[in-house]
N, C-alpha and C. Protein backbone atom coordinates (compact mmCIF):
# COMPACT_ATOMS: atom_id res chain seq x y z
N UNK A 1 125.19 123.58 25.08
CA UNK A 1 126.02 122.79 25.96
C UNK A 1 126.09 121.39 25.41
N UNK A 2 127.22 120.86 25.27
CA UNK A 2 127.45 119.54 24.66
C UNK A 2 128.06 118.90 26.38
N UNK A 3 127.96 117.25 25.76
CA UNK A 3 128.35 116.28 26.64
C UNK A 3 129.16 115.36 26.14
N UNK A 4 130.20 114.77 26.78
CA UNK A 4 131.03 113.94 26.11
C UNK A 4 130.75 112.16 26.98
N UNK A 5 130.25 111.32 26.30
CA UNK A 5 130.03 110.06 27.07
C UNK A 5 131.02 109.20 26.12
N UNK A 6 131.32 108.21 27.36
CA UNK A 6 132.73 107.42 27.17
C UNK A 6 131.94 105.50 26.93
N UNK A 7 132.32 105.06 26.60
CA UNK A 7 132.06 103.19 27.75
C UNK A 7 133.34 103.61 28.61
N UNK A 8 132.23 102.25 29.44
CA UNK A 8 133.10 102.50 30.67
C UNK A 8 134.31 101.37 30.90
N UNK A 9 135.37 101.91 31.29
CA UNK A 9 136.83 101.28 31.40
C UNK A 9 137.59 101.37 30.26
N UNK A 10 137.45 102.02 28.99
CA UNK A 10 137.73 102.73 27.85
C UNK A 10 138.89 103.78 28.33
N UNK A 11 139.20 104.41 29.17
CA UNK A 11 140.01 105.69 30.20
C UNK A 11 140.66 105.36 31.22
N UNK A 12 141.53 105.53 31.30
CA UNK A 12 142.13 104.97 32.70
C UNK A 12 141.76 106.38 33.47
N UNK A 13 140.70 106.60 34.15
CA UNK A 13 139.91 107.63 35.25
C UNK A 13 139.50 106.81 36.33
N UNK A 14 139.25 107.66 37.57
CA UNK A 14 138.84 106.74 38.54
C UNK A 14 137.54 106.14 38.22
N UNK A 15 137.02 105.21 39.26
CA UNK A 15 135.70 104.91 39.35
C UNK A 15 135.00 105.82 39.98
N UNK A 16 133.64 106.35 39.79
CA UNK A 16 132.78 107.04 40.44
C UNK A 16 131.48 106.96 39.83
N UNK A 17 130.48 107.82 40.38
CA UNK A 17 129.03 107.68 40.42
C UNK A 17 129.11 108.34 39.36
N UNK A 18 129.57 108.43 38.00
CA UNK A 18 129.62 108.93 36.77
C UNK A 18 127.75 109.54 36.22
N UNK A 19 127.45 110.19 35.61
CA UNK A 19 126.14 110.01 34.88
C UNK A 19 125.83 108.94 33.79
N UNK A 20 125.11 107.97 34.10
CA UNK A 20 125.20 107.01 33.10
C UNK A 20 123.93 107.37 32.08
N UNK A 21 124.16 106.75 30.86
CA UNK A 21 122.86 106.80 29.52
C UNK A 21 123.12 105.64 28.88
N UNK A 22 122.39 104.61 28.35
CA UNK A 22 122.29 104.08 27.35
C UNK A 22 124.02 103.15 27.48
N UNK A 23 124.43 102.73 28.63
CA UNK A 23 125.35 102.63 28.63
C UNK A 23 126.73 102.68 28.72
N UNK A 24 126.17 104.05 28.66
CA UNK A 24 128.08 104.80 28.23
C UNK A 24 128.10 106.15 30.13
N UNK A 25 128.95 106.86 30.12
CA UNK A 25 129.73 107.26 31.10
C UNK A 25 129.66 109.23 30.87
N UNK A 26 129.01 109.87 31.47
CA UNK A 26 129.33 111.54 31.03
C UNK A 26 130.52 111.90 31.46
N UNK A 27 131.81 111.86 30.91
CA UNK A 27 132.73 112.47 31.42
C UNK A 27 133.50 114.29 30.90
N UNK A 28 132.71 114.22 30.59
CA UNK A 28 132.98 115.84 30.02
C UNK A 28 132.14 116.61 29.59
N UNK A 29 132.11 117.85 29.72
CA UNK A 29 130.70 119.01 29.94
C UNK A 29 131.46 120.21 29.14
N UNK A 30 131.20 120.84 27.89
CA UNK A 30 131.37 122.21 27.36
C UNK A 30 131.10 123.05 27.00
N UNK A 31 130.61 123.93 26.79
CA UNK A 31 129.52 125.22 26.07
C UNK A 31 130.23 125.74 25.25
N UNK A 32 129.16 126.38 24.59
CA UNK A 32 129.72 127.39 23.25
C UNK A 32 128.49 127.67 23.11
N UNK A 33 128.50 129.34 23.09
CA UNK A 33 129.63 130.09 23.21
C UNK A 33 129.87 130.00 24.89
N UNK A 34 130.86 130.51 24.97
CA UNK A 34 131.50 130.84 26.44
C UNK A 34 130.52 131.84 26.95
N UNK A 35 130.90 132.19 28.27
CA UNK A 35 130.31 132.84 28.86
C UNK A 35 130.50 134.52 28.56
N UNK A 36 129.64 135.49 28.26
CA UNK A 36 130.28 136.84 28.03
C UNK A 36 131.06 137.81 29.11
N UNK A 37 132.04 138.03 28.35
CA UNK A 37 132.74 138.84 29.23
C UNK A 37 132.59 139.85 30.34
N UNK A 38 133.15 140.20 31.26
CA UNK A 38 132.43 141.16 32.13
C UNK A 38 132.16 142.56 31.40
N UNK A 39 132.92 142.68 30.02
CA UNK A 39 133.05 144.07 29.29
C UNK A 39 131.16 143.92 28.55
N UNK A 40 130.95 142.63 28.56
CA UNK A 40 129.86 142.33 27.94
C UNK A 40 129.99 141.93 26.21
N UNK A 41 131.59 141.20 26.18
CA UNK A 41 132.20 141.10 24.81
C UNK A 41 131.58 139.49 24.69
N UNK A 42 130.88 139.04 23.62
CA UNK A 42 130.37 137.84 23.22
C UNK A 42 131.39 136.99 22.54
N UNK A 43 131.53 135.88 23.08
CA UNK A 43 132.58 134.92 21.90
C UNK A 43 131.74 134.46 20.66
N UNK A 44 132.74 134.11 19.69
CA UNK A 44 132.16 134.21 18.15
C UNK A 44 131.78 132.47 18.10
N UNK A 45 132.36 131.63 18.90
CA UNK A 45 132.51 129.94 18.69
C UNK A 45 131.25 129.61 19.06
N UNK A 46 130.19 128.84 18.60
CA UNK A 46 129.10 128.07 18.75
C UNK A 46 129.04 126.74 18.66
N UNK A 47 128.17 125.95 19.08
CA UNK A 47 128.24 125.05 19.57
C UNK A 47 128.57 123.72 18.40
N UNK A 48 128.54 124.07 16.80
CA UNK A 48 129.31 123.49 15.77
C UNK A 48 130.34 123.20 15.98
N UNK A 49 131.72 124.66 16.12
CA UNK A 49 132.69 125.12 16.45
C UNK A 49 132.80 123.96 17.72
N UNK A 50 132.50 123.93 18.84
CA UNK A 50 132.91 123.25 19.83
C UNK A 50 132.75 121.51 18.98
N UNK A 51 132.08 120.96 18.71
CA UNK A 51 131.47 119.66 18.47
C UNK A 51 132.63 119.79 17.35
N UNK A 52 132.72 120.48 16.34
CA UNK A 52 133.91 120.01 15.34
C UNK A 52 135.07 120.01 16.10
N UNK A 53 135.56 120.57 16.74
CA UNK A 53 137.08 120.86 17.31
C UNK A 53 137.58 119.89 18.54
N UNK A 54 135.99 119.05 19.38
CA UNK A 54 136.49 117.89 19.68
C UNK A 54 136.41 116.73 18.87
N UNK A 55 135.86 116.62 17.58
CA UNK A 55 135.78 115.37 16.87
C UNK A 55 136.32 115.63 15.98
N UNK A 56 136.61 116.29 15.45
CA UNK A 56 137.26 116.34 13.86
C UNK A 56 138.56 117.29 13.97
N UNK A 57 139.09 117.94 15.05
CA UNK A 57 140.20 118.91 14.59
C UNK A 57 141.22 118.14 15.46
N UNK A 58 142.07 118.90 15.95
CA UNK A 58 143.34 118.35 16.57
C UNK A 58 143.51 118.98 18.42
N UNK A 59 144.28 118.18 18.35
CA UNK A 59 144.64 118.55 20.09
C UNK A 59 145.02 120.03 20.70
N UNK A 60 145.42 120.78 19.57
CA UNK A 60 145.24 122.44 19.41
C UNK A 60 144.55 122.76 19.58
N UNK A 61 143.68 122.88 19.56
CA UNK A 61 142.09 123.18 18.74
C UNK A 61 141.23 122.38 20.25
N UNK A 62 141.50 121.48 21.06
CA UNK A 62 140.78 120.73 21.80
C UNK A 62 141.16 120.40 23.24
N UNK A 63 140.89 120.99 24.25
CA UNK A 63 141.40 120.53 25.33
C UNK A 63 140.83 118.92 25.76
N UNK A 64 139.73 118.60 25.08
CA UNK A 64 139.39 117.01 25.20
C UNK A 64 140.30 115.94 24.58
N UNK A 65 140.58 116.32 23.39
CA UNK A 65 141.37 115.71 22.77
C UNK A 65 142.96 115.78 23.30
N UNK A 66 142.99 116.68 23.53
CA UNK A 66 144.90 116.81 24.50
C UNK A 66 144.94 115.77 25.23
N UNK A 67 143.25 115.86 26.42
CA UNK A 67 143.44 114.80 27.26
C UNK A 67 143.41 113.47 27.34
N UNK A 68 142.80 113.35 25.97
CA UNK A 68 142.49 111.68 25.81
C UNK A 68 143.35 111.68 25.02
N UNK A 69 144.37 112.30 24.58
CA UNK A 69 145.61 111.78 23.87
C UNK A 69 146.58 111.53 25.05
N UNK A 70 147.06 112.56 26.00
CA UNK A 70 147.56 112.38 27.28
C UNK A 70 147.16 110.64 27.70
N UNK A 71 145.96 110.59 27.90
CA UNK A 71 145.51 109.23 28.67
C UNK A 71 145.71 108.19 28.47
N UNK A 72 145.39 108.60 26.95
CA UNK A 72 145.93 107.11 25.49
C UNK A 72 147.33 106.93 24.68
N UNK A 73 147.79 107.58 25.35
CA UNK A 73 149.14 107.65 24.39
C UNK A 73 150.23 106.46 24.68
N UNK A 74 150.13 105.46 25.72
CA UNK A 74 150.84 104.59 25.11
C UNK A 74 150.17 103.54 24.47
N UNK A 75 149.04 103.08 25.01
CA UNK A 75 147.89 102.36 24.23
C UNK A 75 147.73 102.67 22.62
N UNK A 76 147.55 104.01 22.39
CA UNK A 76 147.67 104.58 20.99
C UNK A 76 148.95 104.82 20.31
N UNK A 77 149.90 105.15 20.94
CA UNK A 77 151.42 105.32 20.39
C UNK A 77 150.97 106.35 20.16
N UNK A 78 150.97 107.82 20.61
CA UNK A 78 150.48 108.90 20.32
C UNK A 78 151.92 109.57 21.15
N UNK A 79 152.31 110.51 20.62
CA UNK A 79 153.62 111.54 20.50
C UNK A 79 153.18 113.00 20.16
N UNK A 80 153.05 113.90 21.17
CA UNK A 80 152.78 115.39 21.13
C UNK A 80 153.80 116.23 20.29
N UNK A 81 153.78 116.50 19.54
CA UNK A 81 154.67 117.64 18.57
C UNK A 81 154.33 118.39 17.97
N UNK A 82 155.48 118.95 17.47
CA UNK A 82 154.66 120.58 16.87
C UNK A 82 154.10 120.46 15.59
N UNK A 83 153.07 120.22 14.96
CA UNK A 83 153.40 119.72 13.48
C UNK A 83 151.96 121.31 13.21
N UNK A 84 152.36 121.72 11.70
CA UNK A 84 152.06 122.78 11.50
C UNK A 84 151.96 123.98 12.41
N UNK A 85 152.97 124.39 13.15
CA UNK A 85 152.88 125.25 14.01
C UNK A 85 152.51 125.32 14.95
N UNK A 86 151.75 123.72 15.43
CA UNK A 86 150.66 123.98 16.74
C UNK A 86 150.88 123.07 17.07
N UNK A 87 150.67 122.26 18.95
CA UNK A 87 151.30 121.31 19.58
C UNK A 87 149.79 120.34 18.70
N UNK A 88 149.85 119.31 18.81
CA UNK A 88 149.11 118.28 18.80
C UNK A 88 150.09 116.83 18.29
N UNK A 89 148.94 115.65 17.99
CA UNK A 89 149.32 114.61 17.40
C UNK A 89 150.35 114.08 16.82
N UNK A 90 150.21 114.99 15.50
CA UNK A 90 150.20 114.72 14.43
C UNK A 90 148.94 114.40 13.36
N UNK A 91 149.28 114.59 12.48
CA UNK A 91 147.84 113.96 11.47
C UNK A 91 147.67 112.12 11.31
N UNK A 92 148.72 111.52 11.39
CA UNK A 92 148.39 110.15 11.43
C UNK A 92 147.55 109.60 12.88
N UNK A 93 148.46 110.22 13.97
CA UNK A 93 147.99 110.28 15.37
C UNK A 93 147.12 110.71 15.78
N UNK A 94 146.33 111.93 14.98
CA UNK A 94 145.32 112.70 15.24
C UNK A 94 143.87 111.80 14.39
N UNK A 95 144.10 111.07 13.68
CA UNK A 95 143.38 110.25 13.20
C UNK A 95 143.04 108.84 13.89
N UNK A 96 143.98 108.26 14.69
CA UNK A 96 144.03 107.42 15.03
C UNK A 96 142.94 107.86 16.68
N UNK A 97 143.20 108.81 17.36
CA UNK A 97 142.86 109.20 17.97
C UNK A 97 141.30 109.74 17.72
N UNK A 98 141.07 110.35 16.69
CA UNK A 98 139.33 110.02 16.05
C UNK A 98 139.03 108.92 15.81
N UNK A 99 139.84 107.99 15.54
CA UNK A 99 139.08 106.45 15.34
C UNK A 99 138.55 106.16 16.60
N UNK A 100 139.67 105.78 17.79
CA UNK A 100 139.36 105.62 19.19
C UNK A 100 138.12 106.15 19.35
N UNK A 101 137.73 107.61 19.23
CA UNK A 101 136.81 108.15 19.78
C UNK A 101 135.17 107.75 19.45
N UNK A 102 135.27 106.96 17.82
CA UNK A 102 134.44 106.62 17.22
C UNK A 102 134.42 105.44 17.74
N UNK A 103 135.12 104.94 18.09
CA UNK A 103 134.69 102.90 19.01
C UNK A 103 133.88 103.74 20.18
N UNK A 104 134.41 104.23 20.83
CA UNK A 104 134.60 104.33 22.41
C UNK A 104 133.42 105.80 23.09
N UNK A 105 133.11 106.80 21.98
CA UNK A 105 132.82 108.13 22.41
C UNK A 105 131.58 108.41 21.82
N UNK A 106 130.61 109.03 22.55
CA UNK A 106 129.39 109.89 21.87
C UNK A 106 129.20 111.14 22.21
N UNK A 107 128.70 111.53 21.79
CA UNK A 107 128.32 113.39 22.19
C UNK A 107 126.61 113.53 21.95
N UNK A 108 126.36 114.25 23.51
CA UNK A 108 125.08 114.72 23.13
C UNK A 108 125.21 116.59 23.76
N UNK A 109 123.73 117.06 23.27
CA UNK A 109 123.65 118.34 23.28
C UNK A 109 122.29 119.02 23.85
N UNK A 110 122.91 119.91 24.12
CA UNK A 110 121.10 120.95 24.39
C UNK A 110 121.24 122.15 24.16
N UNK A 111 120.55 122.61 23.74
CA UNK A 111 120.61 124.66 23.24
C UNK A 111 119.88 125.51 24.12
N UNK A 112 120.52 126.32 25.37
CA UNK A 112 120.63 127.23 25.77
C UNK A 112 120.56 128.46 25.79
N UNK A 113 119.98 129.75 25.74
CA UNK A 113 120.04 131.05 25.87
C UNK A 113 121.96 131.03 26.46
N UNK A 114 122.03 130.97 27.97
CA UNK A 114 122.91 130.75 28.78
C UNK A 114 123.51 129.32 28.78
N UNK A 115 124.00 128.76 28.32
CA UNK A 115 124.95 127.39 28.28
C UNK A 115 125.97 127.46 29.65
N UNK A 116 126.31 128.58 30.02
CA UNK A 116 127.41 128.63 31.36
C UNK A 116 126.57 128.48 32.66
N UNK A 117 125.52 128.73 32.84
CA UNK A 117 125.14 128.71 33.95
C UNK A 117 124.67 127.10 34.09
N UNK A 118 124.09 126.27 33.17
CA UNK A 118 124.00 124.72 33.33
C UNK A 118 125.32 124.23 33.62
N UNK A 119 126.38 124.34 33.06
CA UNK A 119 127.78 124.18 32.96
C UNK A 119 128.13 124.38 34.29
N UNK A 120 128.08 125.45 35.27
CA UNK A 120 128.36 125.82 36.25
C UNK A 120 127.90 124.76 37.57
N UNK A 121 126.33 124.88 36.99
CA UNK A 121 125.63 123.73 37.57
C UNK A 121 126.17 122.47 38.13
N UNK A 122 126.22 121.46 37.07
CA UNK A 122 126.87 120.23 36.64
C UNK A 122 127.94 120.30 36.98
N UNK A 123 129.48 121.00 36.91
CA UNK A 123 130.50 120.92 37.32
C UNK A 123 130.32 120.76 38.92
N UNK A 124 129.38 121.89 39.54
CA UNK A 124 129.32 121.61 41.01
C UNK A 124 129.14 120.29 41.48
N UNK A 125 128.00 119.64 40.42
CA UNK A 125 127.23 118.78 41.48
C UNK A 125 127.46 117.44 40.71
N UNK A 126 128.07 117.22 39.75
CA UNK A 126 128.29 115.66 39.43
C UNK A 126 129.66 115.78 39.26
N UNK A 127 130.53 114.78 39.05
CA UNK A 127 131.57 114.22 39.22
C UNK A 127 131.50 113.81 37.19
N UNK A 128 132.97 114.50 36.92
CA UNK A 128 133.39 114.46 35.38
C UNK A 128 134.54 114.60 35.56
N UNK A 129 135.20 113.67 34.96
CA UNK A 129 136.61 113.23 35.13
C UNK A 129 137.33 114.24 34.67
N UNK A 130 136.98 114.35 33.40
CA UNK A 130 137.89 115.18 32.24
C UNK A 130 138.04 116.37 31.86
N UNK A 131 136.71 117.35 33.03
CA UNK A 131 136.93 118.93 33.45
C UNK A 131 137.85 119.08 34.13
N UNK A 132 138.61 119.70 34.17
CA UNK A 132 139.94 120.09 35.06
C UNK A 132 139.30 121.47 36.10
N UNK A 133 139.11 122.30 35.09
CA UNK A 133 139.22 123.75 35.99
C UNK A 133 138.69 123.32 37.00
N UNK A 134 139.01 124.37 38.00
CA UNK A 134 138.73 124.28 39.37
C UNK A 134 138.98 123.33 39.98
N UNK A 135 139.81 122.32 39.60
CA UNK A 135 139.58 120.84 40.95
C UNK A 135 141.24 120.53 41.37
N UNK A 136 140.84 120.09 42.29
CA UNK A 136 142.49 119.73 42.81
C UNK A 136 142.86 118.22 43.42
N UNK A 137 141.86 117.34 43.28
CA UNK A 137 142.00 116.25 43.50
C UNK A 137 143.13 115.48 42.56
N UNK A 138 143.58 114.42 43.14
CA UNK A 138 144.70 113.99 42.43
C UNK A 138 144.76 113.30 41.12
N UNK A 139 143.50 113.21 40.79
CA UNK A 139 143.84 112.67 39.31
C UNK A 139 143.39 113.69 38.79
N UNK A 140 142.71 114.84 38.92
CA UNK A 140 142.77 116.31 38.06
C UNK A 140 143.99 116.49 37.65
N UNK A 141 144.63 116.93 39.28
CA UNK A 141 146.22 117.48 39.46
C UNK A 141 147.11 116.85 38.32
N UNK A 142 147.52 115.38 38.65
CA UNK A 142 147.62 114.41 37.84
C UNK A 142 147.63 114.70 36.11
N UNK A 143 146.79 114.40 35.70
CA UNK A 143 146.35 114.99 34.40
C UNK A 143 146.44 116.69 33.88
N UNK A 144 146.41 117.51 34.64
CA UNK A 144 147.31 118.47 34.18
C UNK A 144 148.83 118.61 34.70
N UNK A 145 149.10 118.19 35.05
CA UNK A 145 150.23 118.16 35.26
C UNK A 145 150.96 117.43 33.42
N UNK A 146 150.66 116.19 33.54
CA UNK A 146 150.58 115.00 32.47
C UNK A 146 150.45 116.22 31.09
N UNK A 147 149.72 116.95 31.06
CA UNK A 147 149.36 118.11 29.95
C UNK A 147 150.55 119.02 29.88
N UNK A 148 150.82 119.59 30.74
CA UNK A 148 151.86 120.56 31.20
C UNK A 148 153.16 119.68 30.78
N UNK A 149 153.12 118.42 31.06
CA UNK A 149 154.77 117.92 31.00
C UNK A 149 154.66 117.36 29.39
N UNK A 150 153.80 117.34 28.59
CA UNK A 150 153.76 116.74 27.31
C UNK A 150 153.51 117.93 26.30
N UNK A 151 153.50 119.13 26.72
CA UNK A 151 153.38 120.32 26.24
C UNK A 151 155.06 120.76 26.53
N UNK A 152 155.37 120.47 27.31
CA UNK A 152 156.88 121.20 27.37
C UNK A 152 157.40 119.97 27.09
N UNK A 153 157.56 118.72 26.43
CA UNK A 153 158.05 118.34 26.08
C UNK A 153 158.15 117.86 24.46
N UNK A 154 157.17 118.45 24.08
CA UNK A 154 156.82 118.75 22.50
C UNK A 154 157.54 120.38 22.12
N UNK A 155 157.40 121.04 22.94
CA UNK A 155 158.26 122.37 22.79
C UNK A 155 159.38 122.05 22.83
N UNK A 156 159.89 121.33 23.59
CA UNK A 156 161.41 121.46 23.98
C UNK A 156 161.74 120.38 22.17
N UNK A 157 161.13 119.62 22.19
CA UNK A 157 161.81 118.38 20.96
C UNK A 157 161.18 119.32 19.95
N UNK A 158 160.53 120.22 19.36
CA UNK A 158 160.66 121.40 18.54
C UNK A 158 161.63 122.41 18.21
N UNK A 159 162.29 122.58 19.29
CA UNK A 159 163.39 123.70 19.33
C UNK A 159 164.64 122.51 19.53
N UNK A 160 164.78 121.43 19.10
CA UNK A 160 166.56 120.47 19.66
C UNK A 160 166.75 120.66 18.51
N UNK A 161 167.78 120.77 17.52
CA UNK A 161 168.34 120.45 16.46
C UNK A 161 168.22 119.25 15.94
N UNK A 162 167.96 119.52 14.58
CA UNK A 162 167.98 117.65 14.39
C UNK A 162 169.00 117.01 14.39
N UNK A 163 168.89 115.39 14.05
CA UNK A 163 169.91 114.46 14.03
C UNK A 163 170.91 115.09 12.72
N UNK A 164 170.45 115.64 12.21
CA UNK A 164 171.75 115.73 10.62
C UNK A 164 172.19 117.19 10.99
N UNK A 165 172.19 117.93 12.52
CA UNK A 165 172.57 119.13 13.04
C UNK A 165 172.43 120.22 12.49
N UNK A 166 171.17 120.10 11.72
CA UNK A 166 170.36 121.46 11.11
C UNK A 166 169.47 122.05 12.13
């Protein structure tokens, strides 16, 4: 189970009784591997896999990174498109967006038998901005929504014809 800590006022998220460390803010909680299937099918991603794919890969690859591109994108000048086949950044944007994370972001970890059942835990009982599932409060809502409309709007400017009507 990894943790994602922010400084604080770095996000435009509400204020709340956040988990604080050393300064910084827990706003995001993930495991790897996932939880096994009810078939009893194991996912192959470990907790590398998770830690590379929010720091080093792209907004494809990252539902953390979608969101703090979502959050930061006029601050960052960040533009969702299709670039190699898959919605994200871009590679200039997708860099710029690892820089941010390197001012502003830390990650810590713990190794688990079960990683979902702490996960389960923690989602109940502390307050993390940047988990979505399950919540319906308005800056969840908000923010996927914000996901949803920057995802169909990177699809849609993928499929327009270009300016020279190719």
């Amino acid at each position: 189970m990894y943790g994602w800590w922010f400084t604080p006022d770095a996000l435009p998220v509400p204020h709340s009784e956040y988990a604080t460390a050393r300064g910084l803010e827990l706003l995001y909680v993930g495991i790897a591997p996932r939880k096994p299937s009810l078939a009893g099918t194991e996912s192959n991603s470990r907790l590398r896999d998770g830690l590379t794919a929010h720091s080093m890969k792209d907004a494809s690859r990252s539902t953390l990174r979608l969101s703090l591109g979502v959050l930061l994108s006029d601050e960052l000048g960040l533009t969702l498109g299709a670039y190699g086949g898959r919605l994200n950044w871009g590679p200039a944007s997708e860099e710029k967006l690892t820089r941010w994370m390197l001012g502003h972001a830390r990650i810590s970890w713990v190794i688990d038998d079960a990683p979902w059942v702490i996960e389960k835990e923690l989602l109940a009982s502390i307050s993390l901005a940047l988990n979505l599932d399950g919540r319906t409060d308005g800056f969840a809502m908000s923010l996927s929504e914000r996901r949803q409309r920057f995802r169909r709007d990177a699809r849609a400017s993928a499929m327009a014809p270009s300016k020279n009507g190719t």
